[in-house]
PDB file of N, CA and C in Angstrom:
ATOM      1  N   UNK A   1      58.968 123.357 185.077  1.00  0.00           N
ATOM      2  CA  UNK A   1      58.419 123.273 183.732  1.00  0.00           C
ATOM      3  C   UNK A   1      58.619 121.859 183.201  1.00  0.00           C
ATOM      4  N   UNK A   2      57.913 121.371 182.682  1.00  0.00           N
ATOM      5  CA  UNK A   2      57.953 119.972 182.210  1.00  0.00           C
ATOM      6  C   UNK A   2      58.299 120.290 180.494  1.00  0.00           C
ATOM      7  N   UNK A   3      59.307 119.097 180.314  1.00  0.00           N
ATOM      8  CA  UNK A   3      59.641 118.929 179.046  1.00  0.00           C
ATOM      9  C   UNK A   3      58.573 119.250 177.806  1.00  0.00           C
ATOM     10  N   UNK A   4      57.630 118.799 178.179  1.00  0.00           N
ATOM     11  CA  UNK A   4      56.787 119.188 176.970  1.00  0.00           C
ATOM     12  C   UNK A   4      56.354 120.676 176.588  1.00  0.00           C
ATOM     13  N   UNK A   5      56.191 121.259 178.111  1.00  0.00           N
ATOM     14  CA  UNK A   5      55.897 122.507 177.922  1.00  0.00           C
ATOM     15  C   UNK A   5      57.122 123.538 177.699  1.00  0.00           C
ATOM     16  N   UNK A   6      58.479 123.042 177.620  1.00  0.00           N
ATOM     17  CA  UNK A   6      59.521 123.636 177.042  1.00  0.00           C
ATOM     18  C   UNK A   6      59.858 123.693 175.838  1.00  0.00           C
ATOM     19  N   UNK A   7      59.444 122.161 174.980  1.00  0.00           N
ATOM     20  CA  UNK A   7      59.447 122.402 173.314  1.00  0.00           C
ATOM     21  C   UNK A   7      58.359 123.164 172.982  1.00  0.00           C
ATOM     22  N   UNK A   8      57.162 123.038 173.614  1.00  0.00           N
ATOM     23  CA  UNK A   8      56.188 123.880 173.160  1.00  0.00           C
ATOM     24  C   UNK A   8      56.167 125.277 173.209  1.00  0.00           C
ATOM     25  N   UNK A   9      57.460 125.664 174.061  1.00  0.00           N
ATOM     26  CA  UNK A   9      57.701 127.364 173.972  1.00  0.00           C
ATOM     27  C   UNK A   9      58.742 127.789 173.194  1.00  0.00           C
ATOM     28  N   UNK A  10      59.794 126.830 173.185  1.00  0.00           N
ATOM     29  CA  UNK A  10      60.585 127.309 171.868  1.00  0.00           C
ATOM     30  C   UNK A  10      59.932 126.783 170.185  1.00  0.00           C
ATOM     31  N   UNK A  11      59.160 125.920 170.124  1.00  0.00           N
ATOM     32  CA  UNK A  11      58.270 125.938 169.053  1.00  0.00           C
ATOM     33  C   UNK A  11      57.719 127.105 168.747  1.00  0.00           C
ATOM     34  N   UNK A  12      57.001 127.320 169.036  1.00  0.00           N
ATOM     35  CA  UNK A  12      56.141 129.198 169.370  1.00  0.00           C
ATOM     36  C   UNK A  12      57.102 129.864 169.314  1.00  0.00           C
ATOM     37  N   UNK A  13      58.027 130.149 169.561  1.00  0.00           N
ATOM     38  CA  UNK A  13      59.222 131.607 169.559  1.00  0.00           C
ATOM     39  C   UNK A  13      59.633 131.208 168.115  1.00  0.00           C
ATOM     40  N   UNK A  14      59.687 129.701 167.806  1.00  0.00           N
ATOM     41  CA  UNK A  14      60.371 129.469 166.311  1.00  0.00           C
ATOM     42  C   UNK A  14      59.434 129.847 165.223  1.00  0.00           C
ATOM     43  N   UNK A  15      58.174 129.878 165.489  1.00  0.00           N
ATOM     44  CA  UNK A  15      57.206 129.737 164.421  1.00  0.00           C
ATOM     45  C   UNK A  15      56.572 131.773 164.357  1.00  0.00           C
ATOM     46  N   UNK A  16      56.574 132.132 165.750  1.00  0.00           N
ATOM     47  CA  UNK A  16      56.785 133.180 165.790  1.00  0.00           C
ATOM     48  C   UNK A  16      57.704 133.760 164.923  1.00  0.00           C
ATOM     49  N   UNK A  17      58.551 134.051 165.122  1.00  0.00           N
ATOM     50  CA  UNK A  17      60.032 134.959 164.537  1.00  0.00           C
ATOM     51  C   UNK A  17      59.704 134.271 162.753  1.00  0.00           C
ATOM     52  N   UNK A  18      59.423 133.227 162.584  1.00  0.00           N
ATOM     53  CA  UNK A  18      59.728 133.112 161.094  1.00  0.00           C
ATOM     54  C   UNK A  18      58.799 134.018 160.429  1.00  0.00           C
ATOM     55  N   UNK A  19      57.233 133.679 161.254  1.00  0.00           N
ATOM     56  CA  UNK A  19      56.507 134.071 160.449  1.00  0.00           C
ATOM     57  C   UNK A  19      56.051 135.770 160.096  1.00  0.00           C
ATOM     58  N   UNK A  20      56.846 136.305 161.744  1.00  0.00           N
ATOM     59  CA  UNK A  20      57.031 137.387 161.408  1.00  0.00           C
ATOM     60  C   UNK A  20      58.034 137.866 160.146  1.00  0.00           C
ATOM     61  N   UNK A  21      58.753 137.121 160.254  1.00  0.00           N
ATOM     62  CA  UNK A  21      60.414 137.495 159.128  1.00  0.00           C
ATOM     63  C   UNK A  21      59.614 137.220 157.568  1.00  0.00           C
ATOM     64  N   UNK A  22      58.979 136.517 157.433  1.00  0.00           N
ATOM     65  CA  UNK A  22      58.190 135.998 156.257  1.00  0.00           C
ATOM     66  C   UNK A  22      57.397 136.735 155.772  1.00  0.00           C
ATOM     67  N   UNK A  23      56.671 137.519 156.829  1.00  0.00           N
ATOM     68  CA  UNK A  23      55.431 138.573 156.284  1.00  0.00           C
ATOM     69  C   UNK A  23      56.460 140.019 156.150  1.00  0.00           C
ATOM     70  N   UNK A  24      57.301 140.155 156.512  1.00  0.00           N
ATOM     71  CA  UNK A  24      58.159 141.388 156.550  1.00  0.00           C
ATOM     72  C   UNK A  24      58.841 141.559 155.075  1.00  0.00           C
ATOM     73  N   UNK A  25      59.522 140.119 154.585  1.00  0.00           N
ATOM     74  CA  UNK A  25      59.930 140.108 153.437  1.00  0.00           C
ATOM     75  C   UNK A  25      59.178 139.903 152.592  1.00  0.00           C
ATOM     76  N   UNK A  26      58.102 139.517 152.835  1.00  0.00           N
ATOM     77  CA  UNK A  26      56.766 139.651 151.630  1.00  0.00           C
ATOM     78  C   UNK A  26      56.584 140.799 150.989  1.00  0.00           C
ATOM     79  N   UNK A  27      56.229 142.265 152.441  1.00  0.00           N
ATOM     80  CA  UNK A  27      56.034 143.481 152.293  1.00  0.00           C
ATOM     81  C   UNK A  27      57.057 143.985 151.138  1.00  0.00           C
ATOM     82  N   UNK A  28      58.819 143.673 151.846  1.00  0.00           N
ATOM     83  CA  UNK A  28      59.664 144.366 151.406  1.00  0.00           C
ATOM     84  C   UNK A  28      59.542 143.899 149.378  1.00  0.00           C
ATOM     85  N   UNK A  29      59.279 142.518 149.736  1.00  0.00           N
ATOM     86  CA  UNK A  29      59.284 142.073 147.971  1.00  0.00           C
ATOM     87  C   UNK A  29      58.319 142.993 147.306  1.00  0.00           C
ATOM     88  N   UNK A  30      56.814 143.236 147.671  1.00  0.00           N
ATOM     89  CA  UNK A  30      55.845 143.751 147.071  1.00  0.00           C
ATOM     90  C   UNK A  30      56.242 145.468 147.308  1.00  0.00           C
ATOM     91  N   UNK A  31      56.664 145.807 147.803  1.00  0.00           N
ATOM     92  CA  UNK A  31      57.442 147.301 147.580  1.00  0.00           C
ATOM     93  C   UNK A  31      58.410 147.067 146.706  1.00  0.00           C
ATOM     94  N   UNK A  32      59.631 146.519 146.914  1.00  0.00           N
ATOM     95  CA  UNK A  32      61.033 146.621 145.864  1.00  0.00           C
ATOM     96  C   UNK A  32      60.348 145.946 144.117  1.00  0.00           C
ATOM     97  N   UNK A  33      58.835 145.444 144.318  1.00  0.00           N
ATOM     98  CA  UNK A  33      58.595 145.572 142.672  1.00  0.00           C
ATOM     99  C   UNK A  33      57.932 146.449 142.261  1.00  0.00           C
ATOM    100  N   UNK A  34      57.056 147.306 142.975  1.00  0.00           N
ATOM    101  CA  UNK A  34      56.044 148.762 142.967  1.00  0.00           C
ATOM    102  C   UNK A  34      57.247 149.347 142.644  1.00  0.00           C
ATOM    103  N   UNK A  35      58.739 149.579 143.420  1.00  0.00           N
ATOM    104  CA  UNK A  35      59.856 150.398 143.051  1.00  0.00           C
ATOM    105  C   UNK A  35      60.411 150.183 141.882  1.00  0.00           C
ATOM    106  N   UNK A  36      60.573 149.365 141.291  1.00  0.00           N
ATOM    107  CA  UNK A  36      60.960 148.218 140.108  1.00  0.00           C
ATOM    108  C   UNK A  36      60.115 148.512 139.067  1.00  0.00           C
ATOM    109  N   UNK A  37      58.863 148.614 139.187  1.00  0.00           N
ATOM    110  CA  UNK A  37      58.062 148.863 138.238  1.00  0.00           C
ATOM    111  C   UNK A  37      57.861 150.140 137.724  1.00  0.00           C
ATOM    112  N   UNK A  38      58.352 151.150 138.737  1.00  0.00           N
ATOM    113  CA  UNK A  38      57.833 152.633 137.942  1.00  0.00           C
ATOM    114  C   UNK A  38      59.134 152.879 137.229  1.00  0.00           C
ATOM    115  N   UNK A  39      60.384 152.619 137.289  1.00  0.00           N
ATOM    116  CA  UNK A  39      61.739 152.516 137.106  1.00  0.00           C
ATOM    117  C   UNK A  39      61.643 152.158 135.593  1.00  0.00           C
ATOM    118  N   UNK A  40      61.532 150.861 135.490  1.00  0.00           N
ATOM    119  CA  UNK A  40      61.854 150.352 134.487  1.00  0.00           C
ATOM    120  C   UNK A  40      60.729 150.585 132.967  1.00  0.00           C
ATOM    121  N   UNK A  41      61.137 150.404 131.688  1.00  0.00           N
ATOM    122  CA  UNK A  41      60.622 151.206 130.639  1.00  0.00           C
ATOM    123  C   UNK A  41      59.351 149.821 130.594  1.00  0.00           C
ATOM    124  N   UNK A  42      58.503 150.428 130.015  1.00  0.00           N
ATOM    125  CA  UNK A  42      57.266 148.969 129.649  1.00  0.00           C
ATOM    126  C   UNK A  42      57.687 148.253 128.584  1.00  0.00           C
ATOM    127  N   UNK A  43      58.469 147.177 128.943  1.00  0.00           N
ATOM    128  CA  UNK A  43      59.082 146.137 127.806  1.00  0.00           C
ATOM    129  C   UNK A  43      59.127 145.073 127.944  1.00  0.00           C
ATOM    130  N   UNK A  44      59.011 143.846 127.633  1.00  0.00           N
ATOM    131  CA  UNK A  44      59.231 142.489 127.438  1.00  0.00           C
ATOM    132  C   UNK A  44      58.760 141.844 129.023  1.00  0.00           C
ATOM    133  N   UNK A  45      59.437 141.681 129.889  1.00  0.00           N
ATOM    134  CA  UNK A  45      58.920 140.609 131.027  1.00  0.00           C
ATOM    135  C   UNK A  45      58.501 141.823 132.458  1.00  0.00           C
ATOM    136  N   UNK A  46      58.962 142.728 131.944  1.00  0.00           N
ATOM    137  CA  UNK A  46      59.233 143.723 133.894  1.00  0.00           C
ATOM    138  C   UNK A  46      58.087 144.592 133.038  1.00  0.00           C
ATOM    139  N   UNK A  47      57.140 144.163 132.125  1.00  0.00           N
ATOM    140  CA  UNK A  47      56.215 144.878 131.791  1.00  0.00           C
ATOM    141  C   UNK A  47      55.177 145.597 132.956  1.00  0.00           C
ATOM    142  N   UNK A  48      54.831 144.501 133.594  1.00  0.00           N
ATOM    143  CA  UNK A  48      54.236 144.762 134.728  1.00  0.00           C
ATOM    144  C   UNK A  48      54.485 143.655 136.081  1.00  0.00           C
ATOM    145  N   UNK A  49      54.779 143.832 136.350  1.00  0.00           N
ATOM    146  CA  UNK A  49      55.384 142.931 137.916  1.00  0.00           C
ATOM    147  C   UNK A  49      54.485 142.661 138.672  1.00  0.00           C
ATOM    148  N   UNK A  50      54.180 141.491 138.919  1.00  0.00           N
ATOM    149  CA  UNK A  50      53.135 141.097 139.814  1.00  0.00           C
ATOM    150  C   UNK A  50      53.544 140.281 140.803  1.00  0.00           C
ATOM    151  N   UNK A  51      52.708 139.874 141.716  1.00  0.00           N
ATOM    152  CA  UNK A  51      52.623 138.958 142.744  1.00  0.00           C
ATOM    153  C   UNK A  51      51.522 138.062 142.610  1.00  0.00           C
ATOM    154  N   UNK A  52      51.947 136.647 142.765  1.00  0.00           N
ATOM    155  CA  UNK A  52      50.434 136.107 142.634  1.00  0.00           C
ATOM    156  C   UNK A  52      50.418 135.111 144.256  1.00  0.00           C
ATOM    157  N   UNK A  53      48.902 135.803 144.801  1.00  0.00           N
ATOM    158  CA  UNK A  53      48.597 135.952 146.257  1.00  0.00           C
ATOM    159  C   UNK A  53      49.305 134.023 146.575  1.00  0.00           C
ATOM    160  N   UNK A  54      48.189 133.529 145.633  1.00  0.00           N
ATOM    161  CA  UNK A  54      49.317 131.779 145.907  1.00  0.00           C
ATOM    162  C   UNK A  54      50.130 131.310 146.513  1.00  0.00           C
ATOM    163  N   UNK A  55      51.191 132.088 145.638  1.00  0.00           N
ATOM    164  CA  UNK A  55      52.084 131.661 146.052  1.00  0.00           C
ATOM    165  C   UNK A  55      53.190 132.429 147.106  1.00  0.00           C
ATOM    166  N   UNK A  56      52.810 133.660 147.119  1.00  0.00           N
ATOM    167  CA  UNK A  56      52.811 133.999 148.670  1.00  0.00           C
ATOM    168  C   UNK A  56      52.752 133.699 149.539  1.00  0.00           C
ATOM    169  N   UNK A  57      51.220 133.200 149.970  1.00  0.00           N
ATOM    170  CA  UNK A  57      50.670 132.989 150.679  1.00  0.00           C
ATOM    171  C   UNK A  57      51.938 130.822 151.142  1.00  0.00           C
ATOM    172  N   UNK A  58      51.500 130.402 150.225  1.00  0.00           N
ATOM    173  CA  UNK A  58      52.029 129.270 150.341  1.00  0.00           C
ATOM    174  C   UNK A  58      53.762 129.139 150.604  1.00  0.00           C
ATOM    175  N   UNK A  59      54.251 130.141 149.805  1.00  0.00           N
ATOM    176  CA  UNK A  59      55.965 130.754 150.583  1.00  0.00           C
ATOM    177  C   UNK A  59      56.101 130.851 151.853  1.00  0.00           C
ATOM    178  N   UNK A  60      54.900 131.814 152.235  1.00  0.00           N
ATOM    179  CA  UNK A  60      55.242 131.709 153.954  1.00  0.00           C
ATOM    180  C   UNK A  60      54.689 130.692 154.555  1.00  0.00           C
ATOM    181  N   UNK A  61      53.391 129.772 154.033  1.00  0.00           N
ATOM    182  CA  UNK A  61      53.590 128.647 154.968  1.00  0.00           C
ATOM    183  C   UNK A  61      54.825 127.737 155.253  1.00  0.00           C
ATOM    184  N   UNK A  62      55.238 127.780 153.580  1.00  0.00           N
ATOM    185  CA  UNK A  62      56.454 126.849 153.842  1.00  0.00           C
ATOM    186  C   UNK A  62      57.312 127.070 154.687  1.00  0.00           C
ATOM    187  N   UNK A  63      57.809 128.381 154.931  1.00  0.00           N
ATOM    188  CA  UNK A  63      58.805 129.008 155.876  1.00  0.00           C
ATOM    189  C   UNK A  63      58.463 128.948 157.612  1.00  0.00           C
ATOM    190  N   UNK A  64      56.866 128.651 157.226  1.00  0.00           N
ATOM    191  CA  UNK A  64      56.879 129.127 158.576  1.00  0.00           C
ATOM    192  C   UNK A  64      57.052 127.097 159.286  1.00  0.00           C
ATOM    193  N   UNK A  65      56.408 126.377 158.326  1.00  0.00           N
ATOM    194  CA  UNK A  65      56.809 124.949 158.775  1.00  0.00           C
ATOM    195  C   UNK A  65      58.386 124.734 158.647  1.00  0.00           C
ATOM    196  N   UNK A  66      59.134 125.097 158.315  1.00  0.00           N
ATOM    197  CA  UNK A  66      60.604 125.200 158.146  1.00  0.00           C
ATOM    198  C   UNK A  66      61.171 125.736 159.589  1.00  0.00           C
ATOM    199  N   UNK A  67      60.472 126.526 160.050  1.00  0.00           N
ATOM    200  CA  UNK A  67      60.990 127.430 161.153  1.00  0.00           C
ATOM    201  C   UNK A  67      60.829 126.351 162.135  1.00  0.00           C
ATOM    202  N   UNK A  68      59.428 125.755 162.336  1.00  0.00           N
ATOM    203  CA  UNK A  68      59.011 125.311 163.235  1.00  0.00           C
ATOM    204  C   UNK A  68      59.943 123.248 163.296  1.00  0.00           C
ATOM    205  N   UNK A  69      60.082 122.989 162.149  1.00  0.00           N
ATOM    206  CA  UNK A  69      60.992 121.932 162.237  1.00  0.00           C
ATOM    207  C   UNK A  69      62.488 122.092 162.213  1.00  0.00           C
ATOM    208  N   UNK A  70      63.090 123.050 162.247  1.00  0.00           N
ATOM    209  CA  UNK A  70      64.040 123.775 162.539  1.00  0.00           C
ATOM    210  C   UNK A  70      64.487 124.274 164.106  1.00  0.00           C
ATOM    211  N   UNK A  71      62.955 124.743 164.360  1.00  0.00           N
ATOM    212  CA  UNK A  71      63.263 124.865 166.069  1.00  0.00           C
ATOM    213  C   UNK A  71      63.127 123.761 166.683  1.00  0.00           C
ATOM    214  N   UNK A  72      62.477 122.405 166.318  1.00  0.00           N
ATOM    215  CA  UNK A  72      62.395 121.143 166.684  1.00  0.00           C
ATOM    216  C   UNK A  72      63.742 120.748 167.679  1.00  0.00           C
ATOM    217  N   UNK A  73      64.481 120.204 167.057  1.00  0.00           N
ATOM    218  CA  UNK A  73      65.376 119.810 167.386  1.00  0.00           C
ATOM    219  C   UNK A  73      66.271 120.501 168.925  1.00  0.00           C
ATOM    220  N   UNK A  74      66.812 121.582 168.965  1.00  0.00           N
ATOM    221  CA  UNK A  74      67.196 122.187 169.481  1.00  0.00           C
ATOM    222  C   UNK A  74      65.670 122.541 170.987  1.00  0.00           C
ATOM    223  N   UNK A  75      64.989 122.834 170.370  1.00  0.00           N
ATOM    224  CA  UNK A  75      63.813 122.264 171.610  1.00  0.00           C
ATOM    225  C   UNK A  75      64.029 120.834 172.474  1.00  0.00           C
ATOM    226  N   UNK A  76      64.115 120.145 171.604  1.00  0.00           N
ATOM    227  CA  UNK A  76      64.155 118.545 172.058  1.00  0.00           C
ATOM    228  C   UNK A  76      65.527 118.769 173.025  1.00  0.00           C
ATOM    229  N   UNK A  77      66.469 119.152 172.607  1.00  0.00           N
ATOM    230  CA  UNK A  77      67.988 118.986 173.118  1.00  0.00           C
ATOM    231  C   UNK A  77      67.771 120.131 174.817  1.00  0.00           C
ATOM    232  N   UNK A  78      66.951 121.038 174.598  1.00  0.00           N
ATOM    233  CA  UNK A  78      66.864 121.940 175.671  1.00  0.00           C
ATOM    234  C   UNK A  78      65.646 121.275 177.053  1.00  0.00           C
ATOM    235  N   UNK A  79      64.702 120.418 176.156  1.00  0.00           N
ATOM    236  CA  UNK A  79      63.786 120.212 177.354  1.00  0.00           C
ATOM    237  C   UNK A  79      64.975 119.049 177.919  1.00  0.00           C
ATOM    238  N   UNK A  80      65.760 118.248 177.185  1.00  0.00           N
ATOM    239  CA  UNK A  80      66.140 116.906 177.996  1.00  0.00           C
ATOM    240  C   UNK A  80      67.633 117.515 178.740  1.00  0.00           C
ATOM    241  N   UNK A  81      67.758 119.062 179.120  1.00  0.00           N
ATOM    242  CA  UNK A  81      68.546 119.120 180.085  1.00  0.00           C
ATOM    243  C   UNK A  81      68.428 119.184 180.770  1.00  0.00           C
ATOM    244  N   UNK A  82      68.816 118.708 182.723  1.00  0.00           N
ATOM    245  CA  UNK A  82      68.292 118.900 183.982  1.00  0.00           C
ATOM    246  C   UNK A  82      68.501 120.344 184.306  1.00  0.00           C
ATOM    247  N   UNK A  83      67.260 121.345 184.931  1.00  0.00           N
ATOM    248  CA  UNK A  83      66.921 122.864 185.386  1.00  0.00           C
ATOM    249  C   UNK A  83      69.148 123.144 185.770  1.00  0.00           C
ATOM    250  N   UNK A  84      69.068 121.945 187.095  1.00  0.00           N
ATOM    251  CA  UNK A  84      69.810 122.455 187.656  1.00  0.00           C
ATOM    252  C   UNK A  84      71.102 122.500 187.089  1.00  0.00           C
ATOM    253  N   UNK A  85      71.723 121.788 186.179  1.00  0.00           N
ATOM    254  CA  UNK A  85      72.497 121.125 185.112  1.00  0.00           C
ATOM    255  C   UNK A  85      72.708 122.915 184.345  1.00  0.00           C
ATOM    256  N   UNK A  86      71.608 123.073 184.148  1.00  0.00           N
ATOM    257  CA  UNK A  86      71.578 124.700 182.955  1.00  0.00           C
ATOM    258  C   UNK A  86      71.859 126.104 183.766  1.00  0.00           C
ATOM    259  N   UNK A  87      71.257 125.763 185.071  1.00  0.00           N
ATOM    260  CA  UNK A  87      71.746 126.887 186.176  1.00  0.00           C
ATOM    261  C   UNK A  87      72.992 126.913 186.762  1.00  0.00           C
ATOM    262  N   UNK A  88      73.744 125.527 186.812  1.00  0.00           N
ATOM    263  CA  UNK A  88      74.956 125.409 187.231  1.00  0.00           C
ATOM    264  C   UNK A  88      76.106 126.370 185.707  1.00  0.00           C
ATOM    265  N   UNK A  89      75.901 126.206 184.821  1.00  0.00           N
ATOM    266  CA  UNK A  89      76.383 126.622 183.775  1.00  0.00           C
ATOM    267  C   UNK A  89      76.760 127.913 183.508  1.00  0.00           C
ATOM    268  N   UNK A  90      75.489 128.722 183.832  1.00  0.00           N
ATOM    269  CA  UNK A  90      75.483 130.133 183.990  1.00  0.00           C
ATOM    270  C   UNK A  90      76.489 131.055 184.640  1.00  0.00           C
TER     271      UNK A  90
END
């Protein structure tokens, strides 16, 4: 496997996993305020609870570029070890 094609797979597993984790806690947010909302009396700010798609939408990009410069590094550190160097280790 050549170095490049090793950051390029832990990139993908990084950008993967976030963006799954991102759309999961989206769900869980837009449920725990549907739950939040029938709960609470119609008054002042929790009148009605919303989501606005925006910034959603733009939350998980951020997270998901976070993930992916996050897995950066640690990519970089894994392609520049020698195969046999990482098998000896094991």
């Amino acid at each position: 496997a050549t170095p490049g094609s090793i950051i390029a797979l832990i990139l993908h597993e990084s950008v993967l996993i976030t963006a799954v984790a991102g759309y999961m806690g989206l769900v869980a947010g837009v449920g725990l305020l549907e739950l939040i909302s029938k709960f609470l009396p119609d008054v002042g700010y929790f009148a009605n609870p919303e989501i606005n798609i925006g910034v959603a939408i733009g939350a998980t990009l951020i997270l998901i570029v976070s993930g992916a410069m996050a897995g950066y590094m640690p990519a970089r550190k894994a392609a520049a070890v020698k195969p046999v160097i990482a098998l000896r280790d094991e």
